[in-house]
Protein backbone atom coordinates (compact mmCIF):
# COMPACT_ATOMS: atom_id res chain seq x y z
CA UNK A 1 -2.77 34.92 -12.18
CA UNK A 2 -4.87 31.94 -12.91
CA UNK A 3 -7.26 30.01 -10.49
CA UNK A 4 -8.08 26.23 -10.70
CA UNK A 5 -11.03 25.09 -8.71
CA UNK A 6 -12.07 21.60 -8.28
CA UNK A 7 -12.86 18.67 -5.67
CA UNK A 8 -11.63 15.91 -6.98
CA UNK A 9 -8.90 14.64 -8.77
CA UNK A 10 -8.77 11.09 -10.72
CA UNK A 11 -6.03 9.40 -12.99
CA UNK A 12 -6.64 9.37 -17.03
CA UNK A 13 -7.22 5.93 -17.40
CA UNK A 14 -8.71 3.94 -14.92
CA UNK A 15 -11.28 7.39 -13.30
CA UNK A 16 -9.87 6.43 -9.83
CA UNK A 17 -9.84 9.23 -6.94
CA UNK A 18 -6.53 10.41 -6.22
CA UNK A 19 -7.21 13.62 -4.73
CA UNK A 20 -10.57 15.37 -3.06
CA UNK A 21 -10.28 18.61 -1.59
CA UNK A 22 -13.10 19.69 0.72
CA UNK A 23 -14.92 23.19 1.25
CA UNK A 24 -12.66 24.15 3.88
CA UNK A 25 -9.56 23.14 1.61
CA UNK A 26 -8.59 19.63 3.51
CA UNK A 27 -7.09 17.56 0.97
CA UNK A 28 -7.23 13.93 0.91
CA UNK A 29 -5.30 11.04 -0.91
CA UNK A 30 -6.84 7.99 -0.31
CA UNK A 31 -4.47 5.95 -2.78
CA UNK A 32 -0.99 7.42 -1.18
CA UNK A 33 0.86 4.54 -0.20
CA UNK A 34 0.88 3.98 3.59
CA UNK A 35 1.20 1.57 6.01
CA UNK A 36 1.18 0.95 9.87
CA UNK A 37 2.36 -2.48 10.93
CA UNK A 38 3.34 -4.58 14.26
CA UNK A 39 3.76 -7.93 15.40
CA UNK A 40 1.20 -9.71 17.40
CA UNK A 41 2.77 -13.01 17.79
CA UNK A 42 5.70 -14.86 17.09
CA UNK A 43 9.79 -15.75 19.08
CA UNK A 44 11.84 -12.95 19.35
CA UNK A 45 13.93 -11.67 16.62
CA UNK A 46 17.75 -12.27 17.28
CA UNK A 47 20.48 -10.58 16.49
CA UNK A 48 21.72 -10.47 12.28
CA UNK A 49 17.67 -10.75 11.06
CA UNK A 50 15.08 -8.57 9.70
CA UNK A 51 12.41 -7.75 12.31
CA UNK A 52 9.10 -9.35 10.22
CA UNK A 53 6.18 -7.33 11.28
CA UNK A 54 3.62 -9.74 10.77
CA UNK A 55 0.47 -8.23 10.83
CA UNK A 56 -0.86 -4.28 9.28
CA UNK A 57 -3.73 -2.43 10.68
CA UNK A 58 -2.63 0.04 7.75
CA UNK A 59 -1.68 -0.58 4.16
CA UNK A 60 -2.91 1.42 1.64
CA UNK A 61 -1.37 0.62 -2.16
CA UNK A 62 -0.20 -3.12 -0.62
CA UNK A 63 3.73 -2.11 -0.65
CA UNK A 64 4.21 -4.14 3.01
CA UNK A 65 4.77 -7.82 2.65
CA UNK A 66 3.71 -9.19 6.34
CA UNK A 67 5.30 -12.30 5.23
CA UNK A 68 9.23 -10.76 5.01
CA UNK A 69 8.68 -8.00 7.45
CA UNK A 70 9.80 -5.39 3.78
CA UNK A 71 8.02 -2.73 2.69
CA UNK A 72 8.66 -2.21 -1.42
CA UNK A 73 8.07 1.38 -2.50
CA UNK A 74 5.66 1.46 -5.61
CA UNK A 75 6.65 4.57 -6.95
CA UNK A 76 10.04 7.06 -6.43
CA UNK A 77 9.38 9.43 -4.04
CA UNK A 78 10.38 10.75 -0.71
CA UNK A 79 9.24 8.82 2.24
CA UNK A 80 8.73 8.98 6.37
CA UNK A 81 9.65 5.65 8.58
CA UNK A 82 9.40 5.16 11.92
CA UNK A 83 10.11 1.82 14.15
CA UNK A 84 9.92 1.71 18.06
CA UNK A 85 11.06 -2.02 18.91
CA UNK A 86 10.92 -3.52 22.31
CA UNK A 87 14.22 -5.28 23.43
CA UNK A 88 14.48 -8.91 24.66
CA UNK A 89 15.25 -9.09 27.60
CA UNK A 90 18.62 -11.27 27.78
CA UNK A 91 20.83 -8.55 26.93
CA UNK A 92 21.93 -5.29 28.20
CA UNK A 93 22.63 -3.62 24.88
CA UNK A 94 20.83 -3.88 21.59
CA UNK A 95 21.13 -2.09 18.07
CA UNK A 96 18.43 -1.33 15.67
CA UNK A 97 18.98 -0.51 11.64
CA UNK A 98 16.30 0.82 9.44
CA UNK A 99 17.81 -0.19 6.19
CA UNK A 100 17.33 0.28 2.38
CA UNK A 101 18.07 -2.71 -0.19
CA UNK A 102 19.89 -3.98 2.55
CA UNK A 103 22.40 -0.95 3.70
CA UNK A 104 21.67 0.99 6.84
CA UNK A 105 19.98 4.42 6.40
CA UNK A 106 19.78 5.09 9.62
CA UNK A 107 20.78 3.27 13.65
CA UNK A 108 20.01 3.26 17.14
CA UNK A 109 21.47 1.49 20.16
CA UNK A 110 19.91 1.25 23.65
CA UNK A 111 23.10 0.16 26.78
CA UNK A 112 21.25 0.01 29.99
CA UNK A 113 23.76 -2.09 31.93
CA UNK A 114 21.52 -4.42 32.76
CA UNK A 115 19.37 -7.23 30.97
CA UNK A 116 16.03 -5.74 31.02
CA UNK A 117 13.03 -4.46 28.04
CA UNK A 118 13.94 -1.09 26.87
CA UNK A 119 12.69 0.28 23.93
CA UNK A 120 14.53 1.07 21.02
CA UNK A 121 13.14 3.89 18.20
CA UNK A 122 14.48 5.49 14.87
CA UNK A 123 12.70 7.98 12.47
CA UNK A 124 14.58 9.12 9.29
CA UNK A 125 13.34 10.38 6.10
CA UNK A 126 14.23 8.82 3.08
CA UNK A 127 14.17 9.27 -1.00
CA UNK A 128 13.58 5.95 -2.74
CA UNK A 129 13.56 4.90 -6.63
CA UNK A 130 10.10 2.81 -7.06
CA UNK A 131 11.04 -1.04 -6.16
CA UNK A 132 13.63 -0.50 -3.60
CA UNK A 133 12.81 -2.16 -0.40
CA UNK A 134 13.02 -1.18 3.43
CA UNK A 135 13.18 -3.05 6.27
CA UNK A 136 14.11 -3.12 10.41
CA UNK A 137 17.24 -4.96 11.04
CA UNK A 138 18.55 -6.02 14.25
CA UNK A 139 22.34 -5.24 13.97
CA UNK A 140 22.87 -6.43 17.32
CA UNK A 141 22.73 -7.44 20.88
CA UNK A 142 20.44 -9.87 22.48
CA UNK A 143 17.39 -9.52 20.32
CA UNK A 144 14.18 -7.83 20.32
CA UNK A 145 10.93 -9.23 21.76
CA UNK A 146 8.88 -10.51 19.22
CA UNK A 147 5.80 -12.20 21.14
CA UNK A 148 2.56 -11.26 21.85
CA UNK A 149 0.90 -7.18 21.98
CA UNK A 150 1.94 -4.26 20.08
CA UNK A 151 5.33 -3.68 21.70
CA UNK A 152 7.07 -3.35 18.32
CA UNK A 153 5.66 -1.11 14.98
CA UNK A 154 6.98 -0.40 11.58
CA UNK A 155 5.04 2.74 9.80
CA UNK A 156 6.00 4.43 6.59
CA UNK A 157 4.19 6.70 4.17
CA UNK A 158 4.84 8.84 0.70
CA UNK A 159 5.57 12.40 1.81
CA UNK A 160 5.99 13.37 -2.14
């Protein structure tokens, strides 16, 4: 049995950091792709469009576009999303999609009754090739609010 000690970890060509492990054997990868994002400000999102997060206050290797709500994966890999979306409140029943190059991956409905916020959330684990793209949907129902605090996030990072 062999033993490999080291702290850090860098790529062949360009000497950048991917891997540090500390003395107490933490390991960090600052260049895993990861992002956190939400949407500040902006009408609610109805019914047959992609919820655009507009605004990150995480997004390490650049893969979400705040402009299209998508996040692109840079390299294959298998990866963790999460959306909790706050419903408008005109309708009584709403559905949610987390989707991948545009086919649903993964749903979740919220039928109160009664017009009223609810929130709506969905976590699923998924194995992309690099380029293919993932994005919130709302499949249907009355919309989801899409104005003002951080009601609504998007987050998503490389397990492996």
């Amino acid at each position: 049995m062999s033993t490999l000690k080291v702290g850090t970890i860098q790529d062949h060509a360009n000497s950048t950091t991917a891997m540090t492990i500390d003395s107490a054997g933490r390991v960090l990868q600052p260049t895993k792709p990861v992002f956190n994002a939400f949407r500040p400000t902006g009408a609610d999102i109805g019914s047959g469009n992609t919820y655009v997060f507009n605004d990150t206050s995480v997004n390490i290797g650049g893969g979400f576009n705040t402009s299209t709500g998508k996040f692109t994966a840079p390299i294959a890999g298998t990866y963790f999303f999460s959306t909790t979306c706050l419903t408008s409140s005109n309708a009584a029943a709403n559905d949610l999609q987390i989707r991948v190059d545009g086919t649903n991956i993964a749903q979740a409905r919220v039928d109160v009754g009664s017009a009223a916020h609810n929130s709506i959330s969905i976590t699923v684990i998924a194995t992309l090739t690099a380029n293919q793209v993932v994005d919130v949907y709302v499949a249907g129902g009355g919309g989801m609010y899409g104005s003002s605090g951080r009601f609504s996030t998007f987050c998503g990072y490389l397990i492996g």
